[in-house]
PDB file of N, CA and C in Angstrom:
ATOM      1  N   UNK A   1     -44.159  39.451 -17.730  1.00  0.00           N
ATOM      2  CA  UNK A   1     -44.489  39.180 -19.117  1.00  0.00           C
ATOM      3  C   UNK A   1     -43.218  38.846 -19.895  1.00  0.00           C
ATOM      4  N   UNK A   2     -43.425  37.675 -20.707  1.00  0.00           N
ATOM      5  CA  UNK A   2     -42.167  37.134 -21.171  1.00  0.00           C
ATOM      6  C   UNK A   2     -42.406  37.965 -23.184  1.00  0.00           C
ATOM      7  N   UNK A   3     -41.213  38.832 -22.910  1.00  0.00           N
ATOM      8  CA  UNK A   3     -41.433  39.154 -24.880  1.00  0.00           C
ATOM      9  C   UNK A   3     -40.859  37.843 -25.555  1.00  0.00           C
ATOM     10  N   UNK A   4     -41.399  38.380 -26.880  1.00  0.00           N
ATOM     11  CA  UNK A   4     -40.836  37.437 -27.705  1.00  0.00           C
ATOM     12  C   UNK A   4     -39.605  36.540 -27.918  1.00  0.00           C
ATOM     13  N   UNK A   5     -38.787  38.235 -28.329  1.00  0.00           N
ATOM     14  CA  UNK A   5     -37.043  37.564 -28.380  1.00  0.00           C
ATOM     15  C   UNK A   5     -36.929  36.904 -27.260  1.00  0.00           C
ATOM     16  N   UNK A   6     -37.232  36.494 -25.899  1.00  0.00           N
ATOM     17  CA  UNK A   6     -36.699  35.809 -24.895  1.00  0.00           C
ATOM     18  C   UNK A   6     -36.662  34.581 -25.025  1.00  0.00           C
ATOM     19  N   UNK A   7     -38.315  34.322 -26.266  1.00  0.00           N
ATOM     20  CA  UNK A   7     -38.629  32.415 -26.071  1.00  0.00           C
ATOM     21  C   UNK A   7     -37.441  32.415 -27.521  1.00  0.00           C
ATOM     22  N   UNK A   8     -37.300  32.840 -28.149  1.00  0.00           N
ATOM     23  CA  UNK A   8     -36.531  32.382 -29.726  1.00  0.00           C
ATOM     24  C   UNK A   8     -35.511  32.953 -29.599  1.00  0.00           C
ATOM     25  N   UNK A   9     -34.815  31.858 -28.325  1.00  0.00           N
ATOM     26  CA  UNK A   9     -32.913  32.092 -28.412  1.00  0.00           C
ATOM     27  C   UNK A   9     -32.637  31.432 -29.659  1.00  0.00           C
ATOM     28  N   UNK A  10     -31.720  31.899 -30.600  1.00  0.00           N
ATOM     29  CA  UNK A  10     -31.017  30.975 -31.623  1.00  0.00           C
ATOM     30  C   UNK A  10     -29.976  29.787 -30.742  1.00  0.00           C
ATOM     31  N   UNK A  11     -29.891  28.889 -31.928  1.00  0.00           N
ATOM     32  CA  UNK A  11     -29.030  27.757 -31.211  1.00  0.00           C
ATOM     33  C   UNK A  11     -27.828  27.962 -31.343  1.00  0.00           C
ATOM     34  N   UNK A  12     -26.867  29.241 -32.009  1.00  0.00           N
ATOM     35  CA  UNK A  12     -25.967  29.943 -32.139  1.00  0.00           C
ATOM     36  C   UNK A  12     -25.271  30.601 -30.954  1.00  0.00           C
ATOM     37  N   UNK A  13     -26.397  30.936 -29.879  1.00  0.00           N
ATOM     38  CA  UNK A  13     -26.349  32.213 -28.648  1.00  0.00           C
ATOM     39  C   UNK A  13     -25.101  30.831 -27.813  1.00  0.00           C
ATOM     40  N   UNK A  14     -24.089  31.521 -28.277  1.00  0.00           N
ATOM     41  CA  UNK A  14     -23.128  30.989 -26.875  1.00  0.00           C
ATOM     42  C   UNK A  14     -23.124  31.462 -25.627  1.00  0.00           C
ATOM     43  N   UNK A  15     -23.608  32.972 -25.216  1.00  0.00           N
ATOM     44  CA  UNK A  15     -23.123  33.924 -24.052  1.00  0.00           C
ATOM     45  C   UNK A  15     -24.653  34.034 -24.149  1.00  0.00           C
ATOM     46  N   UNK A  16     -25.675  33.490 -23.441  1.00  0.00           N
ATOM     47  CA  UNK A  16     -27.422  34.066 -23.628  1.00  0.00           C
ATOM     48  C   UNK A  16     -27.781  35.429 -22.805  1.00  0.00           C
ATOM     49  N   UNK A  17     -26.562  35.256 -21.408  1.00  0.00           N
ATOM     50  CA  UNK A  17     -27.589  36.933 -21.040  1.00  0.00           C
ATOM     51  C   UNK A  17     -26.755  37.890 -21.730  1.00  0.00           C
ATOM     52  N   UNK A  18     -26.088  38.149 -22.040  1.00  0.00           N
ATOM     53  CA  UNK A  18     -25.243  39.010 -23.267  1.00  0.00           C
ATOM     54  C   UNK A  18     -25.868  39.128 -24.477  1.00  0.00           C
ATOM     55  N   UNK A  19     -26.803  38.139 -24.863  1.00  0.00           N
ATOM     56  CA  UNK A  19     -27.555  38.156 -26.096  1.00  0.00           C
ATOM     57  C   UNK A  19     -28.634  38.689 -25.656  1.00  0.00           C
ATOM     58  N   UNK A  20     -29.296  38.093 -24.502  1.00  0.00           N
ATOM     59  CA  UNK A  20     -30.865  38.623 -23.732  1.00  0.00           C
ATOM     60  C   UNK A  20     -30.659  40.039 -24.089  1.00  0.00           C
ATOM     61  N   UNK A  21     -29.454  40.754 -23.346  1.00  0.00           N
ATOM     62  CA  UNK A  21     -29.311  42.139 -22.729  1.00  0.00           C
ATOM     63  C   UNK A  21     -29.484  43.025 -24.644  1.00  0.00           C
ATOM     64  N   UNK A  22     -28.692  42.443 -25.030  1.00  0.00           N
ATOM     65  CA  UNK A  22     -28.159  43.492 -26.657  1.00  0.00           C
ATOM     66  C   UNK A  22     -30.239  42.919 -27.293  1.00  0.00           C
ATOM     67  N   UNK A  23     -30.446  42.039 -27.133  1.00  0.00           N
ATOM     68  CA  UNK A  23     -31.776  42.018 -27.566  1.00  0.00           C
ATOM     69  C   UNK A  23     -32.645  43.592 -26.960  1.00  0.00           C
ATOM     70  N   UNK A  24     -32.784  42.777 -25.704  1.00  0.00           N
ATOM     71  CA  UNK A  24     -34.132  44.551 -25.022  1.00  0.00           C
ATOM     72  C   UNK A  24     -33.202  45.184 -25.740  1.00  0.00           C
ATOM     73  N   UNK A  25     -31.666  45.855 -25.781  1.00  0.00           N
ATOM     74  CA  UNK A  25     -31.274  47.054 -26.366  1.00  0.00           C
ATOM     75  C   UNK A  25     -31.795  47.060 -27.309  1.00  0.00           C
ATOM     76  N   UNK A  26     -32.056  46.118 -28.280  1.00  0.00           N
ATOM     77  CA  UNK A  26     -32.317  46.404 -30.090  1.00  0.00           C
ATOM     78  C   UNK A  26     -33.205  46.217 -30.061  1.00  0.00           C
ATOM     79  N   UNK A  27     -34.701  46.045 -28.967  1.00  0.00           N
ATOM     80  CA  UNK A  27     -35.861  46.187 -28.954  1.00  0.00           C
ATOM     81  C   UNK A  27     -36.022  47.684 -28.650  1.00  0.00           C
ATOM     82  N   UNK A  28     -35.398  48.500 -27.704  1.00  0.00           N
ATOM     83  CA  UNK A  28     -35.683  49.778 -27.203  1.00  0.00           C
ATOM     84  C   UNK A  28     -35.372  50.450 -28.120  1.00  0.00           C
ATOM     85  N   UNK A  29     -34.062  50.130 -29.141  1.00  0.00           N
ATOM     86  CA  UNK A  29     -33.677  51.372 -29.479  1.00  0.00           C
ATOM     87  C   UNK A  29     -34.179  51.129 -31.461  1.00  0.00           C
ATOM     88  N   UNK A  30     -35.579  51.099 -31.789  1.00  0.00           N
ATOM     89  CA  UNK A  30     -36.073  50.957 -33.004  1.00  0.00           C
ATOM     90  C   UNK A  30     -36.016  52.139 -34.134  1.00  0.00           C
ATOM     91  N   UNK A  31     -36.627  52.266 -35.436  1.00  0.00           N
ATOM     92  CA  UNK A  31     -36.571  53.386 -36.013  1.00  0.00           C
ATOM     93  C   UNK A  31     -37.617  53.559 -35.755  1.00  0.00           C
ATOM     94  N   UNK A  32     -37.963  55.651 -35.811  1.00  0.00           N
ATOM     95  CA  UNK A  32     -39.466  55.632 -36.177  1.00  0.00           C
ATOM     96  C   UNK A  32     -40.117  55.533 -36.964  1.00  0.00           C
ATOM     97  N   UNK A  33     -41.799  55.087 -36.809  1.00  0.00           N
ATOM     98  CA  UNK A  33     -42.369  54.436 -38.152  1.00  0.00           C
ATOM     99  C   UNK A  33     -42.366  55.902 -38.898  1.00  0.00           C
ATOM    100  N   UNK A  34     -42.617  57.152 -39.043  1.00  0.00           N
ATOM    101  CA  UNK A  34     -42.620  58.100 -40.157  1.00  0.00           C
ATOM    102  C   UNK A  34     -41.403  58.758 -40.186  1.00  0.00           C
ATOM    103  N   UNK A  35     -39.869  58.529 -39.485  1.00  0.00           N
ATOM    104  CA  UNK A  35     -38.964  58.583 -39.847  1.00  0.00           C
ATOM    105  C   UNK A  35     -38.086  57.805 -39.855  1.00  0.00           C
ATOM    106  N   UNK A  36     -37.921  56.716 -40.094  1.00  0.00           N
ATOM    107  CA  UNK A  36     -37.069  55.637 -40.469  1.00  0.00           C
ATOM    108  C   UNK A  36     -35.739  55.899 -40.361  1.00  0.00           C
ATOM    109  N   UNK A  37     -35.136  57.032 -40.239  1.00  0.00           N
ATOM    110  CA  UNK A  37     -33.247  57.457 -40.314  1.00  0.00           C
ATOM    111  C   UNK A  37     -33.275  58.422 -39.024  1.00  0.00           C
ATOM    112  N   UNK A  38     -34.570  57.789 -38.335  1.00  0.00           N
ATOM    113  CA  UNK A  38     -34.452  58.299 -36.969  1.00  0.00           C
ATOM    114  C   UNK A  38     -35.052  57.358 -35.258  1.00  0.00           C
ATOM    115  N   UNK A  39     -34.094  57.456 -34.561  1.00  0.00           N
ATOM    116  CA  UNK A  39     -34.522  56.629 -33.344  1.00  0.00           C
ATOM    117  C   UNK A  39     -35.130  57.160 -32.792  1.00  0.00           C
ATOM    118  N   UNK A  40     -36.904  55.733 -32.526  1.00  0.00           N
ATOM    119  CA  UNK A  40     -37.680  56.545 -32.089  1.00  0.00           C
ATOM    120  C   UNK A  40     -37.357  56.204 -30.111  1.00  0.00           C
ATOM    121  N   UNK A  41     -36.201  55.810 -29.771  1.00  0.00           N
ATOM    122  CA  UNK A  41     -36.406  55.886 -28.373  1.00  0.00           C
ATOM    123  C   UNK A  41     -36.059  57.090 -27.511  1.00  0.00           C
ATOM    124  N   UNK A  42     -36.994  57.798 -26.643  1.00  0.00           N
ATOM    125  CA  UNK A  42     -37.306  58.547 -25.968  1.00  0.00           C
ATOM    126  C   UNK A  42     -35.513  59.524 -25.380  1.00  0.00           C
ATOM    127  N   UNK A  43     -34.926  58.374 -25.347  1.00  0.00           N
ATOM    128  CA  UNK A  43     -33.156  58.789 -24.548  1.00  0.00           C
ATOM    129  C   UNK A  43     -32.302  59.304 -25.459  1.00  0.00           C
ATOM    130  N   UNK A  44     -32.663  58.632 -27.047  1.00  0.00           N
ATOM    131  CA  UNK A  44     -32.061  59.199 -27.666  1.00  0.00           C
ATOM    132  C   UNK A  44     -32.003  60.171 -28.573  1.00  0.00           C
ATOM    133  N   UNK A  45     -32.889  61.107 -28.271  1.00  0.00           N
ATOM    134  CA  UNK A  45     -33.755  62.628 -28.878  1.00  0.00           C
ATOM    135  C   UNK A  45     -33.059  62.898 -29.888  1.00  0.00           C
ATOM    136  N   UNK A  46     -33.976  61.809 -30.681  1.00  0.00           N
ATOM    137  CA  UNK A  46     -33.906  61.912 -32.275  1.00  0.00           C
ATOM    138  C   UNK A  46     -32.859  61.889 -32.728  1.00  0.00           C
ATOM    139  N   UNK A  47     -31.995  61.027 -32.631  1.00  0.00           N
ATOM    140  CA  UNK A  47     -30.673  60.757 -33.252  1.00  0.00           C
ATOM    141  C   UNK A  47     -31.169  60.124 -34.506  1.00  0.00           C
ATOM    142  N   UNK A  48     -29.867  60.255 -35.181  1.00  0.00           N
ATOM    143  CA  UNK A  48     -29.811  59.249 -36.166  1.00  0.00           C
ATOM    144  C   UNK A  48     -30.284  57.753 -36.217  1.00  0.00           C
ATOM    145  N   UNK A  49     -30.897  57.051 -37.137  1.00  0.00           N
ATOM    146  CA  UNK A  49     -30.946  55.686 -37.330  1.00  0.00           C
ATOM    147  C   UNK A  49     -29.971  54.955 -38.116  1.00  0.00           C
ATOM    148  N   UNK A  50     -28.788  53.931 -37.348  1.00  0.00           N
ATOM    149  CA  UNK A  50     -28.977  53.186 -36.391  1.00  0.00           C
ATOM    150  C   UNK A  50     -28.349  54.236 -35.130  1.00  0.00           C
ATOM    151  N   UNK A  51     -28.642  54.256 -33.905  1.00  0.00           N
ATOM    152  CA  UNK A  51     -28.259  54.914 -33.204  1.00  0.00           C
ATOM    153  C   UNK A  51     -27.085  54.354 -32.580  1.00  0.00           C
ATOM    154  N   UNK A  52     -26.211  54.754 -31.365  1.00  0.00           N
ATOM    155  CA  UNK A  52     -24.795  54.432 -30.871  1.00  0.00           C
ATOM    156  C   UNK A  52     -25.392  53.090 -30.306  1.00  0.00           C
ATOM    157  N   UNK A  53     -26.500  52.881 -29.195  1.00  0.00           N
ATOM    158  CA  UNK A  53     -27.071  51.715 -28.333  1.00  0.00           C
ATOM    159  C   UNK A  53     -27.187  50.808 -29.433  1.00  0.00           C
ATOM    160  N   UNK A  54     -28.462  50.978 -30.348  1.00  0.00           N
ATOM    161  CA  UNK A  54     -28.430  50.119 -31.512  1.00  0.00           C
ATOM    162  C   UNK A  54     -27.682  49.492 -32.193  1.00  0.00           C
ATOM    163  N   UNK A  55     -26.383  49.948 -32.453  1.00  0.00           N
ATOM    164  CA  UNK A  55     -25.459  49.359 -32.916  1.00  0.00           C
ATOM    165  C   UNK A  55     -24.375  48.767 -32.137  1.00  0.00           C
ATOM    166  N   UNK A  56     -24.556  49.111 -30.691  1.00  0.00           N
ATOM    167  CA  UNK A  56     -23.679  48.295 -29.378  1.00  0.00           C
ATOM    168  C   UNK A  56     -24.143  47.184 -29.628  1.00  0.00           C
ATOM    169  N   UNK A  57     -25.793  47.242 -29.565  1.00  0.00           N
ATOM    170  CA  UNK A  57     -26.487  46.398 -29.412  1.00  0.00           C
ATOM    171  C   UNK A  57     -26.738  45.056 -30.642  1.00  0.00           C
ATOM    172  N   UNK A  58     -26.461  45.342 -31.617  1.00  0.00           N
ATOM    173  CA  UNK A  58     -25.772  44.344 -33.013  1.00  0.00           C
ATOM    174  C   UNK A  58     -24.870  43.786 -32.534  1.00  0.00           C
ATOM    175  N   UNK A  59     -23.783  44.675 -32.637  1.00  0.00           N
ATOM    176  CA  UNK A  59     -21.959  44.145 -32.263  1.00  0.00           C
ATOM    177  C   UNK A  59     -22.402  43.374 -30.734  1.00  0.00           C
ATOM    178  N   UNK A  60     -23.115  43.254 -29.813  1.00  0.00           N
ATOM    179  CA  UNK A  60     -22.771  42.944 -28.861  1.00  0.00           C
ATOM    180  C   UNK A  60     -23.733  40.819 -29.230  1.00  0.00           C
ATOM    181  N   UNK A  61     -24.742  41.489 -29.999  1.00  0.00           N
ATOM    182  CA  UNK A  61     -25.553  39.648 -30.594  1.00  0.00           C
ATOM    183  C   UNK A  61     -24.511  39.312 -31.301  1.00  0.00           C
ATOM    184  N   UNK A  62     -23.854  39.707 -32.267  1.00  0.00           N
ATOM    185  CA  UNK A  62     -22.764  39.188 -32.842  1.00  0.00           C
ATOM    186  C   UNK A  62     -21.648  38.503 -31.655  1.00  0.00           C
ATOM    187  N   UNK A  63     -21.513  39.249 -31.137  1.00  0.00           N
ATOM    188  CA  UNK A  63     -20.014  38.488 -30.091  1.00  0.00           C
ATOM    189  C   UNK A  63     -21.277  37.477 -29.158  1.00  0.00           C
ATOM    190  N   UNK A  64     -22.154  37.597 -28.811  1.00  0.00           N
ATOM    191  CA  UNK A  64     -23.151  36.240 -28.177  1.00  0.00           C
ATOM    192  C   UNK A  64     -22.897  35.185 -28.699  1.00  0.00           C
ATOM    193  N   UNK A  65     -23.331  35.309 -30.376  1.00  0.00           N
ATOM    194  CA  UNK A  65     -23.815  34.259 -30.809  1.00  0.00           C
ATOM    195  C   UNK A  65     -21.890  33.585 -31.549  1.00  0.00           C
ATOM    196  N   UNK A  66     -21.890  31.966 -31.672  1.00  0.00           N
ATOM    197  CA  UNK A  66     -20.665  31.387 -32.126  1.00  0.00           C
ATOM    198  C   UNK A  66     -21.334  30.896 -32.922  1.00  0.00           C
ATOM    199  N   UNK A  67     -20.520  29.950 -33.937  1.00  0.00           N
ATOM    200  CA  UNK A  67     -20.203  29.862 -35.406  1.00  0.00           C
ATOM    201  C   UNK A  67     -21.596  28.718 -35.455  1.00  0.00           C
ATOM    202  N   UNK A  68     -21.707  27.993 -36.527  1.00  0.00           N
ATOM    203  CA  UNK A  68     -22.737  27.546 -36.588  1.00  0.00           C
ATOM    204  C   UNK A  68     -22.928  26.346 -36.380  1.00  0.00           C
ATOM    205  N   UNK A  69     -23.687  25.616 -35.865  1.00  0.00           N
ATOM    206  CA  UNK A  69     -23.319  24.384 -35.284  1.00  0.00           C
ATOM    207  C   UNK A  69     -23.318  23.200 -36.463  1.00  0.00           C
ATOM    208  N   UNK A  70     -21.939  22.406 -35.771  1.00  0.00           N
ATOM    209  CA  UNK A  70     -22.074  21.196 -36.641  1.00  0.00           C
ATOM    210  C   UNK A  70     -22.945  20.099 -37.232  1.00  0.00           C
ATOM    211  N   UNK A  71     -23.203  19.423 -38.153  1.00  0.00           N
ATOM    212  CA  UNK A  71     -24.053  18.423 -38.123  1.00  0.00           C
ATOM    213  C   UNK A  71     -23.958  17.291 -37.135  1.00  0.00           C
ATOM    214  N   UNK A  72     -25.275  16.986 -36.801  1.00  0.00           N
ATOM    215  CA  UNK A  72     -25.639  16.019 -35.948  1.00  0.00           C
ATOM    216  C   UNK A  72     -25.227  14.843 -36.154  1.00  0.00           C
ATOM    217  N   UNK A  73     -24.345  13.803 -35.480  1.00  0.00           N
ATOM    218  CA  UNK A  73     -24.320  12.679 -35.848  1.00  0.00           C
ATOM    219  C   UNK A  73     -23.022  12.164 -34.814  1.00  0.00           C
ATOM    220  N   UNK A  74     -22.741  11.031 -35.522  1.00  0.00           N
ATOM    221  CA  UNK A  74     -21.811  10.726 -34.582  1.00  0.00           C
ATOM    222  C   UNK A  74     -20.430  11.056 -34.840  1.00  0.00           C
ATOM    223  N   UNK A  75     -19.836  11.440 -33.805  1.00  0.00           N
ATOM    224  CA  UNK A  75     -18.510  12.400 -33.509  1.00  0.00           C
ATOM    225  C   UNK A  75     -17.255  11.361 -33.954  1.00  0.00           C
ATOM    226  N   UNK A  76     -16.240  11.440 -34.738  1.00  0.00           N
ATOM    227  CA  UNK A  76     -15.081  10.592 -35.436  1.00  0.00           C
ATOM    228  C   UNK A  76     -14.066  10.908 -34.454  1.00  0.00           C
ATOM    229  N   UNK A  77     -13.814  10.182 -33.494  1.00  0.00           N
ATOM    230  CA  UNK A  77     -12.591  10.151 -32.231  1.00  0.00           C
ATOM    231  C   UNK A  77     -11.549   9.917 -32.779  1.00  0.00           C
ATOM    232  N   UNK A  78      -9.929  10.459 -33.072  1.00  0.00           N
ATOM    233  CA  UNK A  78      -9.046   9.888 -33.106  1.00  0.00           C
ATOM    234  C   UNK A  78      -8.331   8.925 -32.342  1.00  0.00           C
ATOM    235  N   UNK A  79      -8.045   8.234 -32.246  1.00  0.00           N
ATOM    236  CA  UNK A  79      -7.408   7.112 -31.816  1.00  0.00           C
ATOM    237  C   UNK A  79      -6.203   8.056 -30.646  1.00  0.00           C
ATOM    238  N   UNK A  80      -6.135   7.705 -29.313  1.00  0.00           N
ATOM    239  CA  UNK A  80      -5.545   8.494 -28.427  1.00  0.00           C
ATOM    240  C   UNK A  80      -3.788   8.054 -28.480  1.00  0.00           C
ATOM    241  N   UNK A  81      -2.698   8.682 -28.821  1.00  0.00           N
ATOM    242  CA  UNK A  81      -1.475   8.723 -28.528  1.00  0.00           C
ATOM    243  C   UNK A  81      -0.929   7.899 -27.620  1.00  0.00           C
ATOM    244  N   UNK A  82      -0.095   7.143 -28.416  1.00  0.00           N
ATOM    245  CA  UNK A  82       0.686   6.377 -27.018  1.00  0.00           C
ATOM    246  C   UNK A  82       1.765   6.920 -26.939  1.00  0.00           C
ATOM    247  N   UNK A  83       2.046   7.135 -25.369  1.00  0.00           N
ATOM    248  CA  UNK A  83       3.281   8.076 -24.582  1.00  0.00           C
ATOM    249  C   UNK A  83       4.196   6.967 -24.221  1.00  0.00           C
ATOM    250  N   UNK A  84       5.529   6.932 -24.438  1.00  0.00           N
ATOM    251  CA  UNK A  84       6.199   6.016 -23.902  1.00  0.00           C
ATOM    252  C   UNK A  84       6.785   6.607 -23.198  1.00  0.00           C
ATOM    253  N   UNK A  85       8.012   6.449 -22.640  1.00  0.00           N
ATOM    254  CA  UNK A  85       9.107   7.269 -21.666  1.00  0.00           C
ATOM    255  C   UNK A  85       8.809   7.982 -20.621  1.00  0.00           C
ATOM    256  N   UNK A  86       7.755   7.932 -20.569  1.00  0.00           N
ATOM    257  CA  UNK A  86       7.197   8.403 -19.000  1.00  0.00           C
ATOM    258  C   UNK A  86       7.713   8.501 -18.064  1.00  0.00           C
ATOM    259  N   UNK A  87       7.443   6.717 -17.552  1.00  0.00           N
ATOM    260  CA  UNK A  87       7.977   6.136 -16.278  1.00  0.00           C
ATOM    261  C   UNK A  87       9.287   4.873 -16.972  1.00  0.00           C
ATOM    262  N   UNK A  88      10.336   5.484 -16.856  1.00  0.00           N
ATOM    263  CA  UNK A  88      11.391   4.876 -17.145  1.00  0.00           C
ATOM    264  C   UNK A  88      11.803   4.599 -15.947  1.00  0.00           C
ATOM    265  N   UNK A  89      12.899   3.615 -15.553  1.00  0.00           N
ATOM    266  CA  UNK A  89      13.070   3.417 -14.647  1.00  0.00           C
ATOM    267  C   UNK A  89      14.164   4.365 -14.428  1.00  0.00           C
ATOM    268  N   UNK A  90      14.949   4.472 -13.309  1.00  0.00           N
ATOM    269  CA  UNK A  90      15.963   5.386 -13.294  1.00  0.00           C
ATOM    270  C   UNK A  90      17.100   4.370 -12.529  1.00  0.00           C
ATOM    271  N   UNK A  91      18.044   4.994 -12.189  1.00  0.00           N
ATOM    272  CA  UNK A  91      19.196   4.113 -11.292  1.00  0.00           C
ATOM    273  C   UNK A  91      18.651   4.629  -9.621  1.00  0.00           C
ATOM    274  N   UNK A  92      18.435   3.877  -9.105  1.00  0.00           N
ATOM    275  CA  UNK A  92      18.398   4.207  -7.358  1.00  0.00           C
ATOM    276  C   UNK A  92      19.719   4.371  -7.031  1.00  0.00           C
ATOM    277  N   UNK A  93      19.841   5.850  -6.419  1.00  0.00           N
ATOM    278  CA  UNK A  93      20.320   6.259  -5.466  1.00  0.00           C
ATOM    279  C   UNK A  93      19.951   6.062  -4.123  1.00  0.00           C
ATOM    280  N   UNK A  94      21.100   5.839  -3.520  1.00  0.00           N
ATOM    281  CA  UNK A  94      20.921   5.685  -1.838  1.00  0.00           C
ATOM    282  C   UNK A  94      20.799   6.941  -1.434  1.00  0.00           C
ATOM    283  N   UNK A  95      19.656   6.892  -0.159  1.00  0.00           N
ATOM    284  CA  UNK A  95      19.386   8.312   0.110  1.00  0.00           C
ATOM    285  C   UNK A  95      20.660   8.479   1.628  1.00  0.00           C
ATOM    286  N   UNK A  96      21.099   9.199   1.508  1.00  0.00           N
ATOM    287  CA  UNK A  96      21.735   9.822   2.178  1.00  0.00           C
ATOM    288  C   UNK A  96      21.355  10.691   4.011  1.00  0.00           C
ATOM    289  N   UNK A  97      21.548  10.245   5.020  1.00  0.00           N
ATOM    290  CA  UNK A  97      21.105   9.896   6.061  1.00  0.00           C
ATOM    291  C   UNK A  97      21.746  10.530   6.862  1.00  0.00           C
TER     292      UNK A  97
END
């Protein structure tokens, strides 16, 4: 069974199973509905809301996702550098035998 967050990657998610993974975390680790300043997941016996996972699990979509993408269109190339002095010639030496 495919959940939700799996089909609605943002177009942001640079790192996706790093985002997948901190997602299930911030799916598992919710508040409860009649205590709200408490996590209702089973591991974390009643901690505080947001809990330690929960908030790995933020900081970790944050470092997934990169900056926001540019507008669409066509890309302005600079004009590529000309290198001179490269291949200069040099003086030949006789190789020595």
């Amino acid at each position: 069974m495919v959940t939700q967050h799996r089909r609605a990657i943002p177009r942001t998610v640079t790192d996706v199973l790093l985002w997948l993974l901190a997602s299930d975390v911030a799916t598992a680790h919710q508040p409860q509905p009649h205590q709200p300043d408490r996590c209702a997941n089973p591991r974390c016996a009643d901690q505080a809301y947001p809990c330690p996972p929960a908030r790995d699990a933020h900081r970790a979509q944050q470092a997934a996702t990169g900056p926001q993408p540019r507008a669409r269109g066509r890309a302005r190339v600079a004009a590529p550098a000309t290198v001179t002095g490269w291949f200069r010639h040099s003086r030949t030496q006789p190789c020595a035998a």
